[in-house]
PDB file of N, CA and C in Angstrom:
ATOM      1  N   UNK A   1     -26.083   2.959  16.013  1.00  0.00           N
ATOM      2  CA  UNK A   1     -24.655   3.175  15.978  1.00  0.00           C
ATOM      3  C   UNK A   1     -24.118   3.239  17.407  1.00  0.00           C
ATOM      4  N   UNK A   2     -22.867   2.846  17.832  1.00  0.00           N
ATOM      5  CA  UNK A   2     -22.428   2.754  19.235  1.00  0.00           C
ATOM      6  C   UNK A   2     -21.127   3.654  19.137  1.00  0.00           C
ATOM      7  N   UNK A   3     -21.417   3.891  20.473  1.00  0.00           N
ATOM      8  CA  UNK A   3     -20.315   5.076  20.587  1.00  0.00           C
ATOM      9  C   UNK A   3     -19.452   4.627  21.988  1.00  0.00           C
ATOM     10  N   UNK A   4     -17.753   4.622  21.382  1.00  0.00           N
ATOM     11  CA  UNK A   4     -16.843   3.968  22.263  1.00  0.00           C
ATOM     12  C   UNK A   4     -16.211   4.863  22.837  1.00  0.00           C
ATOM     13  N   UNK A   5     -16.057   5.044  24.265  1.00  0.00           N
ATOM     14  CA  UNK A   5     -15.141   6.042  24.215  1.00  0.00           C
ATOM     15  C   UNK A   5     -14.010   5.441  24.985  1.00  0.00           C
ATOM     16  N   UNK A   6     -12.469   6.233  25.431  1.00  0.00           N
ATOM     17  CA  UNK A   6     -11.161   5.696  25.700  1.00  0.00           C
ATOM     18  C   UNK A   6     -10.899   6.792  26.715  1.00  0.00           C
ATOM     19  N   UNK A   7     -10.118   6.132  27.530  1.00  0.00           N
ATOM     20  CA  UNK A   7      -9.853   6.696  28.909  1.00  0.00           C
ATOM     21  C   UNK A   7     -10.927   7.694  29.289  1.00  0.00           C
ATOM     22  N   UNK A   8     -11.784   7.225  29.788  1.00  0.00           N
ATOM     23  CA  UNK A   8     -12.975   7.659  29.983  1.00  0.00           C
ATOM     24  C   UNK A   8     -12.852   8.013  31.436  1.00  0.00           C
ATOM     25  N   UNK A   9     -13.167   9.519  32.267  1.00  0.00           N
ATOM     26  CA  UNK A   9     -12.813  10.425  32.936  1.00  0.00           C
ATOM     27  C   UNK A   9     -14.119  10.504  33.705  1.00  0.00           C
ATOM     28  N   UNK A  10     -14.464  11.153  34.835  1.00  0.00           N
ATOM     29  CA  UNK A  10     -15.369  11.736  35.194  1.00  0.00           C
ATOM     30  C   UNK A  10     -15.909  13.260  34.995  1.00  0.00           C
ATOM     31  N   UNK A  11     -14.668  13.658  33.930  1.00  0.00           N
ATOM     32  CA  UNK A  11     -15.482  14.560  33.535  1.00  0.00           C
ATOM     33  C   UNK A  11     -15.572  14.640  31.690  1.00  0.00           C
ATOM     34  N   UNK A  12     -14.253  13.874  31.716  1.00  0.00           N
ATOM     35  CA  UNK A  12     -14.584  13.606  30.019  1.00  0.00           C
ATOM     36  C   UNK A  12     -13.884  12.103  29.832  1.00  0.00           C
ATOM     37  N   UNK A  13     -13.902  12.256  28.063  1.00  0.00           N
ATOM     38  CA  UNK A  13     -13.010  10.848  27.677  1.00  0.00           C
ATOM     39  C   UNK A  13     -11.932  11.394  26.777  1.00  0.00           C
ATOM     40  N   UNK A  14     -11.120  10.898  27.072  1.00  0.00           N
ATOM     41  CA  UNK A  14      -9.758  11.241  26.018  1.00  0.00           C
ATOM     42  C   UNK A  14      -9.917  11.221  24.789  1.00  0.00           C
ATOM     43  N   UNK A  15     -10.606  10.388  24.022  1.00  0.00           N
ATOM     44  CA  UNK A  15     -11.258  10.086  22.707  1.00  0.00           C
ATOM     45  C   UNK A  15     -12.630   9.527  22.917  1.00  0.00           C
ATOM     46  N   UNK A  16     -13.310  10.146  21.582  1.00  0.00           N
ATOM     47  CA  UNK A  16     -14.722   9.334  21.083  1.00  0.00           C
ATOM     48  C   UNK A  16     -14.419   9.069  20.042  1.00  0.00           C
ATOM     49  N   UNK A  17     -14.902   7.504  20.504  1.00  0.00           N
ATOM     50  CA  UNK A  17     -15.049   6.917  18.319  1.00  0.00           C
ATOM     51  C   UNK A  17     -16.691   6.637  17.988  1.00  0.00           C
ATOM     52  N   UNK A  18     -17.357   7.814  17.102  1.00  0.00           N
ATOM     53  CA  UNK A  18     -18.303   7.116  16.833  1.00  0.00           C
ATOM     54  C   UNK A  18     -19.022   7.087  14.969  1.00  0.00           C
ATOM     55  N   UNK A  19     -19.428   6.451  14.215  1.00  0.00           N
ATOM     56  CA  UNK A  19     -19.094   6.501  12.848  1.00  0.00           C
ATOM     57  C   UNK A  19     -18.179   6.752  12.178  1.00  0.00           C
ATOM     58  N   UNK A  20     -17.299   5.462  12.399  1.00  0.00           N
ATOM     59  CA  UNK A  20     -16.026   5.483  11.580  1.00  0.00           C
ATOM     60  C   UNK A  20     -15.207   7.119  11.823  1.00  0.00           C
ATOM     61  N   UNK A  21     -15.580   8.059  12.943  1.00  0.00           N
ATOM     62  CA  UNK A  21     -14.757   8.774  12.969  1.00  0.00           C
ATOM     63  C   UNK A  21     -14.533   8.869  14.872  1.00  0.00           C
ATOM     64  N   UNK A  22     -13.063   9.512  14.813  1.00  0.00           N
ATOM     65  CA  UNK A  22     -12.846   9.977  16.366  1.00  0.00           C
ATOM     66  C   UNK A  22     -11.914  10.999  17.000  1.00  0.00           C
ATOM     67  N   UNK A  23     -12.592  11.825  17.820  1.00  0.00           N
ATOM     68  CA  UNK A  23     -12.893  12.973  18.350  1.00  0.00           C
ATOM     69  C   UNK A  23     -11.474  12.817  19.400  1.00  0.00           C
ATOM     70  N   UNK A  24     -10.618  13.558  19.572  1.00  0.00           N
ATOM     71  CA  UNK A  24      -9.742  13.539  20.693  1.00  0.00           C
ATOM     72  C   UNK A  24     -10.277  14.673  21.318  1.00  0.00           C
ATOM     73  N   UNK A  25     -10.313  14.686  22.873  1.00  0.00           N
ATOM     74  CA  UNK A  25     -10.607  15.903  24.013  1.00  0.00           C
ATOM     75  C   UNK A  25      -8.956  16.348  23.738  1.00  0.00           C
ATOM     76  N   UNK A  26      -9.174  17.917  23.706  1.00  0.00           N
ATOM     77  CA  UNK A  26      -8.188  19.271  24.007  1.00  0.00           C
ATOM     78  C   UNK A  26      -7.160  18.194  24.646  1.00  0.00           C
ATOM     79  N   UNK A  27      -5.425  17.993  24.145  1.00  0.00           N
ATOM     80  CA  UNK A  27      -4.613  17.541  24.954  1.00  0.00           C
ATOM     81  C   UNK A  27      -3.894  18.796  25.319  1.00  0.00           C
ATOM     82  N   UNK A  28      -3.278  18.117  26.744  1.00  0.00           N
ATOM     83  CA  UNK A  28      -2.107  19.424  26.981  1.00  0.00           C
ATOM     84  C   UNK A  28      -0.984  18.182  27.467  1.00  0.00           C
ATOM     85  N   UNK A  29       0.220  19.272  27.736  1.00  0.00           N
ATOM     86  CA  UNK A  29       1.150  18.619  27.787  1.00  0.00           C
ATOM     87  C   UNK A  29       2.034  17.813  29.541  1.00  0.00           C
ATOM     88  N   UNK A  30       0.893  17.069  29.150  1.00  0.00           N
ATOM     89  CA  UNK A  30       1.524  16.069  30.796  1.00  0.00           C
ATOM     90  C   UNK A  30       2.533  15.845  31.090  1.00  0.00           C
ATOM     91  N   UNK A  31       3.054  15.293  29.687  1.00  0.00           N
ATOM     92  CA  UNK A  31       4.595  15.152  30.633  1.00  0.00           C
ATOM     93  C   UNK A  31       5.705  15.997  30.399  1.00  0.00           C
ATOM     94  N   UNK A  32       5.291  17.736  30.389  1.00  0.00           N
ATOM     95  CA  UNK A  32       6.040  18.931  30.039  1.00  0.00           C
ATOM     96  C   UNK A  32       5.401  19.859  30.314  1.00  0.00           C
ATOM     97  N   UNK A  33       4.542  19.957  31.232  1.00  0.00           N
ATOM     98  CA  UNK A  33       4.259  20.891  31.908  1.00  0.00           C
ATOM     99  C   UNK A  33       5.018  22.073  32.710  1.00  0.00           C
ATOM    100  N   UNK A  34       4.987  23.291  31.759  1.00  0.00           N
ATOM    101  CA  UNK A  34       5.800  24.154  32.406  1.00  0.00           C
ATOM    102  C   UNK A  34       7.459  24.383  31.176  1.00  0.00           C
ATOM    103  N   UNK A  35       7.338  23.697  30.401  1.00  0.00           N
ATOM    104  CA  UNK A  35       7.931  23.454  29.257  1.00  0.00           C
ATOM    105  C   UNK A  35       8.033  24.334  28.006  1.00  0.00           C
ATOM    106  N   UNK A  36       8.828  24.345  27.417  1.00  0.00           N
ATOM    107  CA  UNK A  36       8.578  25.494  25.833  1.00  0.00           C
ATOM    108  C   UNK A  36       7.690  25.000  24.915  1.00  0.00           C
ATOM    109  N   UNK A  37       7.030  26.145  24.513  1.00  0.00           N
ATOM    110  CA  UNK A  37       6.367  25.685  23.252  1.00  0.00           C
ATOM    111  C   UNK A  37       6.842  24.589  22.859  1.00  0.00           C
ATOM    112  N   UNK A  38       7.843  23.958  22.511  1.00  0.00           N
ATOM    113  CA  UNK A  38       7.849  23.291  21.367  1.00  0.00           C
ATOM    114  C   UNK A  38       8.322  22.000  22.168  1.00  0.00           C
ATOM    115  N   UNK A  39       8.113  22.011  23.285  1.00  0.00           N
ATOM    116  CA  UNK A  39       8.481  20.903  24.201  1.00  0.00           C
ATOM    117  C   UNK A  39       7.049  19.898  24.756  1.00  0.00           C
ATOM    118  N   UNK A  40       6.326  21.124  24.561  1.00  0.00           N
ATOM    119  CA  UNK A  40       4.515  20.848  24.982  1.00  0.00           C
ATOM    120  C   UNK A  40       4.223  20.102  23.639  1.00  0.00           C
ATOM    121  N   UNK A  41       4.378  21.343  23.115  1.00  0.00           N
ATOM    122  CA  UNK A  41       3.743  20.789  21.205  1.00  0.00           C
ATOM    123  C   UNK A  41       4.136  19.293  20.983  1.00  0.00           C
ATOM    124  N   UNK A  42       5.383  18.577  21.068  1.00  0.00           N
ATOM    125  CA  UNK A  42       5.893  17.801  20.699  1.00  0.00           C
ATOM    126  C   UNK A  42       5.631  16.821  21.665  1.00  0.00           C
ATOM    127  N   UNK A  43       5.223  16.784  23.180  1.00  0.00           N
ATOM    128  CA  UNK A  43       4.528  16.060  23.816  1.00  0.00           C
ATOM    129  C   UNK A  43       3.174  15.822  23.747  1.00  0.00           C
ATOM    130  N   UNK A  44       2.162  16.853  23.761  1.00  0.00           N
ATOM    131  CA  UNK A  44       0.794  16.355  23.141  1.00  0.00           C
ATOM    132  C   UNK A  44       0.928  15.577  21.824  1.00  0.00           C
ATOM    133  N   UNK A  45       1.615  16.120  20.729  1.00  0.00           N
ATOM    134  CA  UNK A  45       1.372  15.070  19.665  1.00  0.00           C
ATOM    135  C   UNK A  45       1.773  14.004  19.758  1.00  0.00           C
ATOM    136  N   UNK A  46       2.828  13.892  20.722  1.00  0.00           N
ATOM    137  CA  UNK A  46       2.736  11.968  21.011  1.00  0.00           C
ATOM    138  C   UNK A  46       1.557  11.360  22.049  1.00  0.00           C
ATOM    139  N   UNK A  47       0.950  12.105  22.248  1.00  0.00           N
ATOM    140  CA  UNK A  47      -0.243  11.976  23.370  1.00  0.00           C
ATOM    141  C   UNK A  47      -1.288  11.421  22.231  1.00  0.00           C
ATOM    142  N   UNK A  48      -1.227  12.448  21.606  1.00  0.00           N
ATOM    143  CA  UNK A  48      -2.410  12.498  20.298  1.00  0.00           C
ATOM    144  C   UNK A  48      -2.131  10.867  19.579  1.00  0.00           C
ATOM    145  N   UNK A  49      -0.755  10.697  19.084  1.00  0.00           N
ATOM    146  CA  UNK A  49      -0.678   9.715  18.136  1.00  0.00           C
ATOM    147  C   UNK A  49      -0.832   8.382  19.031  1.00  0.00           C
ATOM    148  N   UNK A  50      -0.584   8.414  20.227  1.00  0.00           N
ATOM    149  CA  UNK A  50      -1.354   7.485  21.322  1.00  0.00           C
ATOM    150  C   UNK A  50      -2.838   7.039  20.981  1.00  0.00           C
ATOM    151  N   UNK A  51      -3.286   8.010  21.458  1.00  0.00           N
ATOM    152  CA  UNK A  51      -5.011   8.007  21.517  1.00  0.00           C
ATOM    153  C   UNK A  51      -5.577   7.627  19.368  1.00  0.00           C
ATOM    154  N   UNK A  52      -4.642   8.330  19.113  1.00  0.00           N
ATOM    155  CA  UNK A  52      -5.035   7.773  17.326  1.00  0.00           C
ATOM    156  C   UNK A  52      -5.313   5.935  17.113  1.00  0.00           C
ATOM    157  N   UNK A  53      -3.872   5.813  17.824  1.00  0.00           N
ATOM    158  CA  UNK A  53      -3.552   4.047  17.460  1.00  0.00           C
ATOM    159  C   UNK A  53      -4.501   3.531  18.458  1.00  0.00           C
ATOM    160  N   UNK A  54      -4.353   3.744  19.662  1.00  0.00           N
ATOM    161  CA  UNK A  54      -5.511   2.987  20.551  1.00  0.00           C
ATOM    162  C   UNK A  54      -7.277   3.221  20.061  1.00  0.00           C
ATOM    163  N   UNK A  55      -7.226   3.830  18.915  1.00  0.00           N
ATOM    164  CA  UNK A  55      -8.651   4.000  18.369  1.00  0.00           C
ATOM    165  C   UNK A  55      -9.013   3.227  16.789  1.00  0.00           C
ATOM    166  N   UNK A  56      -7.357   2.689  16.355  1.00  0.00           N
ATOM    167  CA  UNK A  56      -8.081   2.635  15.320  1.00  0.00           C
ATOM    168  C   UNK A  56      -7.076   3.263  14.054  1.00  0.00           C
ATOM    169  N   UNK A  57      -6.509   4.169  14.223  1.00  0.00           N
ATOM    170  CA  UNK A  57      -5.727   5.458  12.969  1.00  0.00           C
ATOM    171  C   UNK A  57      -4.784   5.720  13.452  1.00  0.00           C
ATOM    172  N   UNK A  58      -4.385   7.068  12.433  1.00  0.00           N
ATOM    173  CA  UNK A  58      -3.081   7.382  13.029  1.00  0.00           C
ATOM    174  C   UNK A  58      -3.490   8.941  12.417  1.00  0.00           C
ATOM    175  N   UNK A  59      -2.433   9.628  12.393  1.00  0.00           N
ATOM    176  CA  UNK A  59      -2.346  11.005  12.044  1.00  0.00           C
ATOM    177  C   UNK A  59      -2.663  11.368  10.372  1.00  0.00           C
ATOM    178  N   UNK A  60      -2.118  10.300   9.618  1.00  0.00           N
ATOM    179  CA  UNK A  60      -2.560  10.633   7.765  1.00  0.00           C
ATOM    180  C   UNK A  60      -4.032  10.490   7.796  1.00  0.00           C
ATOM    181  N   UNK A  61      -4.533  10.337   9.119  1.00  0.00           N
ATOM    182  CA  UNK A  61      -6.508  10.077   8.479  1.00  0.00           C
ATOM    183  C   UNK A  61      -6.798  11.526   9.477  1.00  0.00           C
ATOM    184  N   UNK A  62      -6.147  12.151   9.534  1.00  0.00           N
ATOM    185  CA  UNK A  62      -6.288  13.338  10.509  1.00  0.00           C
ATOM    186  C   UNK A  62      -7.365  14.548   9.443  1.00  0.00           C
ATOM    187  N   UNK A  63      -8.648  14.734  10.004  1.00  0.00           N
ATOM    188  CA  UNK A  63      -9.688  15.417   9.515  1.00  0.00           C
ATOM    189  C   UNK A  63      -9.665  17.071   9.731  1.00  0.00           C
ATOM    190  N   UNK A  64      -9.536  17.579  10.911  1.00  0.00           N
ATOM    191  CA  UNK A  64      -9.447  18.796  11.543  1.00  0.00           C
ATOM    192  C   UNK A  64      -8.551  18.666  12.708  1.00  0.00           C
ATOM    193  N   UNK A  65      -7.694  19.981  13.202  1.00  0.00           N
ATOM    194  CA  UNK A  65      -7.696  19.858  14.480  1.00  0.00           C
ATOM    195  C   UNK A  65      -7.722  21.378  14.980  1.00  0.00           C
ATOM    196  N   UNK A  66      -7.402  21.502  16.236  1.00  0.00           N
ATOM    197  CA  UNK A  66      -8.333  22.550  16.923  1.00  0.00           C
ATOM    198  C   UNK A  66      -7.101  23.020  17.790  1.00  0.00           C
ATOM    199  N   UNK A  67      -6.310  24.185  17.772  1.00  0.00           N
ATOM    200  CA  UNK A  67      -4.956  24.053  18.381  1.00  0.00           C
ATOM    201  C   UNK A  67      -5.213  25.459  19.079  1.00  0.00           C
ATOM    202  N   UNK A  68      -4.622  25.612  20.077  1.00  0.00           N
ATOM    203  CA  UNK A  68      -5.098  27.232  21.270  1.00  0.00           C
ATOM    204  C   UNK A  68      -3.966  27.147  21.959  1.00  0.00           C
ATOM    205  N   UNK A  69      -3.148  28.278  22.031  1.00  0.00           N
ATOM    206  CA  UNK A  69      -2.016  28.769  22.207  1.00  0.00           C
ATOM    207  C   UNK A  69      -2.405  29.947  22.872  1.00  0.00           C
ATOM    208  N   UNK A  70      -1.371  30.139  24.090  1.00  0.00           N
ATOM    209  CA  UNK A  70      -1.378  31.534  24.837  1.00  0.00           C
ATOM    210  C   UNK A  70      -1.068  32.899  24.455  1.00  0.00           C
ATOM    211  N   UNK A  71       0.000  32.480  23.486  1.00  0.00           N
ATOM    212  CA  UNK A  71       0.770  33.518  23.029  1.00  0.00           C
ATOM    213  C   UNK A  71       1.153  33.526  21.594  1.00  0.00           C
ATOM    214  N   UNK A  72       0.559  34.392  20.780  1.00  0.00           N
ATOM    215  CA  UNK A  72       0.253  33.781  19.115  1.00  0.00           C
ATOM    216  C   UNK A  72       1.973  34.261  19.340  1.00  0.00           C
ATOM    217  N   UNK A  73       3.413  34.877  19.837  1.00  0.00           N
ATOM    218  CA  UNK A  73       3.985  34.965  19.641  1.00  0.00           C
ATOM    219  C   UNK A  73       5.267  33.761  19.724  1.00  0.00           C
ATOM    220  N   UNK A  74       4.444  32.625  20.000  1.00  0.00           N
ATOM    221  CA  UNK A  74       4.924  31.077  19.999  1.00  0.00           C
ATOM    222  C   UNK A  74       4.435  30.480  18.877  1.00  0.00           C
ATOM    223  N   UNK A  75       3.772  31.509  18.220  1.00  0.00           N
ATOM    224  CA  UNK A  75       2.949  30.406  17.018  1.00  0.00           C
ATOM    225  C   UNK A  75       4.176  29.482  15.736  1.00  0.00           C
ATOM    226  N   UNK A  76       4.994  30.596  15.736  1.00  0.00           N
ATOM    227  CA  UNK A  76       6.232  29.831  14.916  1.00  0.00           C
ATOM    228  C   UNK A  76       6.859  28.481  15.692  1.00  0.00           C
ATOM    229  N   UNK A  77       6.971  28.493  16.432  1.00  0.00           N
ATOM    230  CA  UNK A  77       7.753  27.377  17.272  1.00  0.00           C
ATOM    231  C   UNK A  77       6.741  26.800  17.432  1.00  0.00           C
ATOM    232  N   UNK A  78       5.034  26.869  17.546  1.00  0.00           N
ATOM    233  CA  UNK A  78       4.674  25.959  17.878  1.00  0.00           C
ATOM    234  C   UNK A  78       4.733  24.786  16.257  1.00  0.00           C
ATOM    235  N   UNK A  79       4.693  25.755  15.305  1.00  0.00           N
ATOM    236  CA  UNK A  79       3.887  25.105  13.992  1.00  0.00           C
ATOM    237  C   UNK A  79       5.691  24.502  13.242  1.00  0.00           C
ATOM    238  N   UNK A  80       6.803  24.906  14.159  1.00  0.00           N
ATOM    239  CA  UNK A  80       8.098  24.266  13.459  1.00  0.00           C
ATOM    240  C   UNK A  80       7.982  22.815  14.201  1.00  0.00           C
ATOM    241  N   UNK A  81       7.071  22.176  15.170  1.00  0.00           N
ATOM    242  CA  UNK A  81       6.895  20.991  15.869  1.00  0.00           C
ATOM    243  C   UNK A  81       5.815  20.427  14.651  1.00  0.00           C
ATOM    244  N   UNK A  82       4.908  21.342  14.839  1.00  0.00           N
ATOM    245  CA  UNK A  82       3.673  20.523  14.019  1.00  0.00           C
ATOM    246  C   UNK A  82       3.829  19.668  12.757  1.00  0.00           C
ATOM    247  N   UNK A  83       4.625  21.160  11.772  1.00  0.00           N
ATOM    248  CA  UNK A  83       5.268  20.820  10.591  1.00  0.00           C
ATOM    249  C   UNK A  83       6.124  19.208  10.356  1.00  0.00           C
ATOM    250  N   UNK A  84       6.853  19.312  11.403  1.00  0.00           N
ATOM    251  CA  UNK A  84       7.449  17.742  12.004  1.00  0.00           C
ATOM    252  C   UNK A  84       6.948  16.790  11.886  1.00  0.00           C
ATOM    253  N   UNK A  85       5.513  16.836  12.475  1.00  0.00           N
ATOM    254  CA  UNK A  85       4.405  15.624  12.440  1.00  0.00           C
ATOM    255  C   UNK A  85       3.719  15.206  11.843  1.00  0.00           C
ATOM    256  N   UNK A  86       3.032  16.693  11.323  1.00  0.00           N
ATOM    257  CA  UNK A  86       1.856  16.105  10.318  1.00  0.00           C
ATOM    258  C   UNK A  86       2.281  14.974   8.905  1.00  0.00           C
ATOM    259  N   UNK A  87       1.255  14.744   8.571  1.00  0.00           N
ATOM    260  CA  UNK A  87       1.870  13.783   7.673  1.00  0.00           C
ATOM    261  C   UNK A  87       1.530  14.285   6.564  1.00  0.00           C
ATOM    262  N   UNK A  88       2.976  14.365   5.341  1.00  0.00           N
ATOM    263  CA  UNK A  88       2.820  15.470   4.370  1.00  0.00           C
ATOM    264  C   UNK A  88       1.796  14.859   3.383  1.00  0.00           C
ATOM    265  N   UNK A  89       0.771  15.701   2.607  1.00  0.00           N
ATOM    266  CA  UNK A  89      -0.325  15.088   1.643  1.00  0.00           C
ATOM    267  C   UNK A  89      -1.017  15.100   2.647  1.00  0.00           C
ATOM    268  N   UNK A  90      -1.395  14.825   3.959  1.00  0.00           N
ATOM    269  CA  UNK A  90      -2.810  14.163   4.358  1.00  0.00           C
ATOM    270  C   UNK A  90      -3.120  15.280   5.894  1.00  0.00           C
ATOM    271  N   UNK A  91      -2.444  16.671   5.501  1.00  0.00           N
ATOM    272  CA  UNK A  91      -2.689  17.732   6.532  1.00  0.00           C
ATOM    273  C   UNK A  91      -3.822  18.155   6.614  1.00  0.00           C
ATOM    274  N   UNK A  92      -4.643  17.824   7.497  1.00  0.00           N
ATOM    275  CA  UNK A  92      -6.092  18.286   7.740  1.00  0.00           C
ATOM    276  C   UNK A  92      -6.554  19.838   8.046  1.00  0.00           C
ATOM    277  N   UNK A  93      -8.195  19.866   7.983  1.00  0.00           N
ATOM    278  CA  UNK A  93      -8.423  21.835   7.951  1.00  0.00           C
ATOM    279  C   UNK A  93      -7.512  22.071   9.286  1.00  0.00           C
ATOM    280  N   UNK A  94      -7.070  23.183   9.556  1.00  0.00           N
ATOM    281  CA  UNK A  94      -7.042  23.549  10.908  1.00  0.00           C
ATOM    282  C   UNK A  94      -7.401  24.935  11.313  1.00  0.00           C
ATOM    283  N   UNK A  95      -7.241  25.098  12.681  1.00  0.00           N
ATOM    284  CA  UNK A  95      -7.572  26.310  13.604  1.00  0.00           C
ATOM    285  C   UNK A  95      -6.715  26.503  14.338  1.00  0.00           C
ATOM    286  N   UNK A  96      -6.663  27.595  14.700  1.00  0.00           N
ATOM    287  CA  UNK A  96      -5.335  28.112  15.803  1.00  0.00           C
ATOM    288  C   UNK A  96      -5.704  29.124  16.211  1.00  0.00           C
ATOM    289  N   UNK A  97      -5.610  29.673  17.737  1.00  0.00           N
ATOM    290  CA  UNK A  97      -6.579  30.727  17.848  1.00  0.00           C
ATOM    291  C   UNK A  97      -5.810  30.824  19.281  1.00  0.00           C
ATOM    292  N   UNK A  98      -5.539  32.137  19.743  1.00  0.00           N
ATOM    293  CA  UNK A  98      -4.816  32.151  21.206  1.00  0.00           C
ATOM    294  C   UNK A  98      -5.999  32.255  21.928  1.00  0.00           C
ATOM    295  N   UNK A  99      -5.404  32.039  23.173  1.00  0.00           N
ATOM    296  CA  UNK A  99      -6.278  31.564  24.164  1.00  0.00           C
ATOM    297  C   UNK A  99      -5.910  31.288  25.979  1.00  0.00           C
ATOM    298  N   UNK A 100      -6.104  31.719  26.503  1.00  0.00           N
ATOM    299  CA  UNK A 100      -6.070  31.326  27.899  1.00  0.00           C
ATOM    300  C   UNK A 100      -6.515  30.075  28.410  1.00  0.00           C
ATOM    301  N   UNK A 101      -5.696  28.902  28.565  1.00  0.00           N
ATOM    302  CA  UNK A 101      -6.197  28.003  28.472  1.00  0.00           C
ATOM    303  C   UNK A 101      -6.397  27.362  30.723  1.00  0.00           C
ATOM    304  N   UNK A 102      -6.303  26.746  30.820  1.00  0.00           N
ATOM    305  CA  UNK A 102      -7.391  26.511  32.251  1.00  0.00           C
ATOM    306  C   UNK A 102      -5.971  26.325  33.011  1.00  0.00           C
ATOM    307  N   UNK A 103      -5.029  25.674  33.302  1.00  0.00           N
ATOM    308  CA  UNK A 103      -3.850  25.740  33.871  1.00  0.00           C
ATOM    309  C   UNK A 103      -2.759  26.874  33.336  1.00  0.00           C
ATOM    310  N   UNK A 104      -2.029  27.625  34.147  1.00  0.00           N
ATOM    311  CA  UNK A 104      -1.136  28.451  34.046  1.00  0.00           C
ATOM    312  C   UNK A 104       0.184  27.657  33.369  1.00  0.00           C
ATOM    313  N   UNK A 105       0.527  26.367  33.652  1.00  0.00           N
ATOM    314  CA  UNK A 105       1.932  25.682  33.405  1.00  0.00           C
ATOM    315  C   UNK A 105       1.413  25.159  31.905  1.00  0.00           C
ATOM    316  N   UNK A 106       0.608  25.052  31.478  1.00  0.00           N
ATOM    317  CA  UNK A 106       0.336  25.014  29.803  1.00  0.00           C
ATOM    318  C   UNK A 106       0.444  25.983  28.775  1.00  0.00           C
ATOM    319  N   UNK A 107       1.035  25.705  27.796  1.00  0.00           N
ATOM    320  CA  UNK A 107       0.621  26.832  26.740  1.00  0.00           C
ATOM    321  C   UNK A 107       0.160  26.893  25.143  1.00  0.00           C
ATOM    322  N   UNK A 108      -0.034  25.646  25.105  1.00  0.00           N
ATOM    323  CA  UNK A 108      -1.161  24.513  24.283  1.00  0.00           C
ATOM    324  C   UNK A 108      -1.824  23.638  23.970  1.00  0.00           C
ATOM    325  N   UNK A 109      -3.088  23.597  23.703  1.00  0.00           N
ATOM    326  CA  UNK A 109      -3.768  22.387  23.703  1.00  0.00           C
ATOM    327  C   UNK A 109      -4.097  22.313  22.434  1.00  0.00           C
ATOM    328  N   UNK A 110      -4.286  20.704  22.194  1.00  0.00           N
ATOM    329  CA  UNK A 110      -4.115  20.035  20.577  1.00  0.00           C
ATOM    330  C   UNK A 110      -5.221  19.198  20.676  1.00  0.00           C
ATOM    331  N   UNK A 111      -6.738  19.734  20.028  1.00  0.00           N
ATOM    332  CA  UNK A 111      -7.619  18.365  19.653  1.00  0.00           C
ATOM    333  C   UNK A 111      -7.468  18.287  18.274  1.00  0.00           C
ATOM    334  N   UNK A 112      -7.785  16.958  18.188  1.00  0.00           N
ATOM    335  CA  UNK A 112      -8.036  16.633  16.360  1.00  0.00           C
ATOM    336  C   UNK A 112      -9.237  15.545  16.344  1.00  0.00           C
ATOM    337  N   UNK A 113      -9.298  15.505  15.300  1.00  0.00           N
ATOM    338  CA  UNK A 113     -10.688  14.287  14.805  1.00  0.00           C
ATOM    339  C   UNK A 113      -9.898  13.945  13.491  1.00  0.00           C
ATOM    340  N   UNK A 114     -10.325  12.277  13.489  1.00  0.00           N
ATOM    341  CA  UNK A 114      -9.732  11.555  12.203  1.00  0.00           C
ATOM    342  C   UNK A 114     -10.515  10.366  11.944  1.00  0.00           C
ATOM    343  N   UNK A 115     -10.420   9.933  10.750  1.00  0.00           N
ATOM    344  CA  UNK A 115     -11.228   9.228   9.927  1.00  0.00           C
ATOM    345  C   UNK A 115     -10.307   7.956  10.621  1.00  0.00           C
ATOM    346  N   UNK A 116     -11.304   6.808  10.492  1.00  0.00           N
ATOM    347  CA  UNK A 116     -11.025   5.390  10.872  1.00  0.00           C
ATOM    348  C   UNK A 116     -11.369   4.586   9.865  1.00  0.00           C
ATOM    349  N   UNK A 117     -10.528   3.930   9.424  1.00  0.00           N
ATOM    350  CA  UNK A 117     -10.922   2.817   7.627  1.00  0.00           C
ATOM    351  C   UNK A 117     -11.322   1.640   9.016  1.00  0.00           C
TER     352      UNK A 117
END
């Protein structure tokens, strides 16, 4: 089995595709850094639905995702963005869990994994 990966980093890759499934690395919000919850939120998931299509899928084949927030007291605003996106019927397990995440100007990061037909 071969394993592809996308924007491939020196210290990671933005996505792995390997058996019909693929792995997005933790996004944060590049181009809203320093931004509101729901300004980040709504920029990683277009980050995310990026890295989906350049692999293959999109968000309705969305398996798990893995979401870490600074302040569970953003958790409403973060999940009134999410709610937005996900695609209704095909909302995958999730996690949400606060967290200190590695830059100060972030205040969420969004991985997911999704099935590839």
């Amino acid at each position: 089995m071969s394993i592809k990966r996308i924007k491939v980093g020196d210290r990671m890759s933005q996505a792995v595709i390997h058996n019909g499934v693929v792995a997005t690395a933790g996004q944060v919000a590049q181009g809203a850094p320093g931004g509101t919850m729901a300004e980040q939120t709504a920029d990683i998931l277009k980050a995310i639905d990026a890295l989906l299509a350049e692999a293959g899928t999109d968000k309705s084949k969305a398996i798990s995702a893995m979401i870490w927030i600074t302040d569970m007291a953003d958790f409403a605003e973060m999940n009134e963005v999410w709610d937005a996106w996900v695609s209704p019927g095909n909302t995958p397990g999730r996690a949400c869990v606060e967290s200190k995440l590695a830059a100060p100007q972030f205040n969420v990061e969004i991985s997911i994994t999704a099935a590839i037909d």
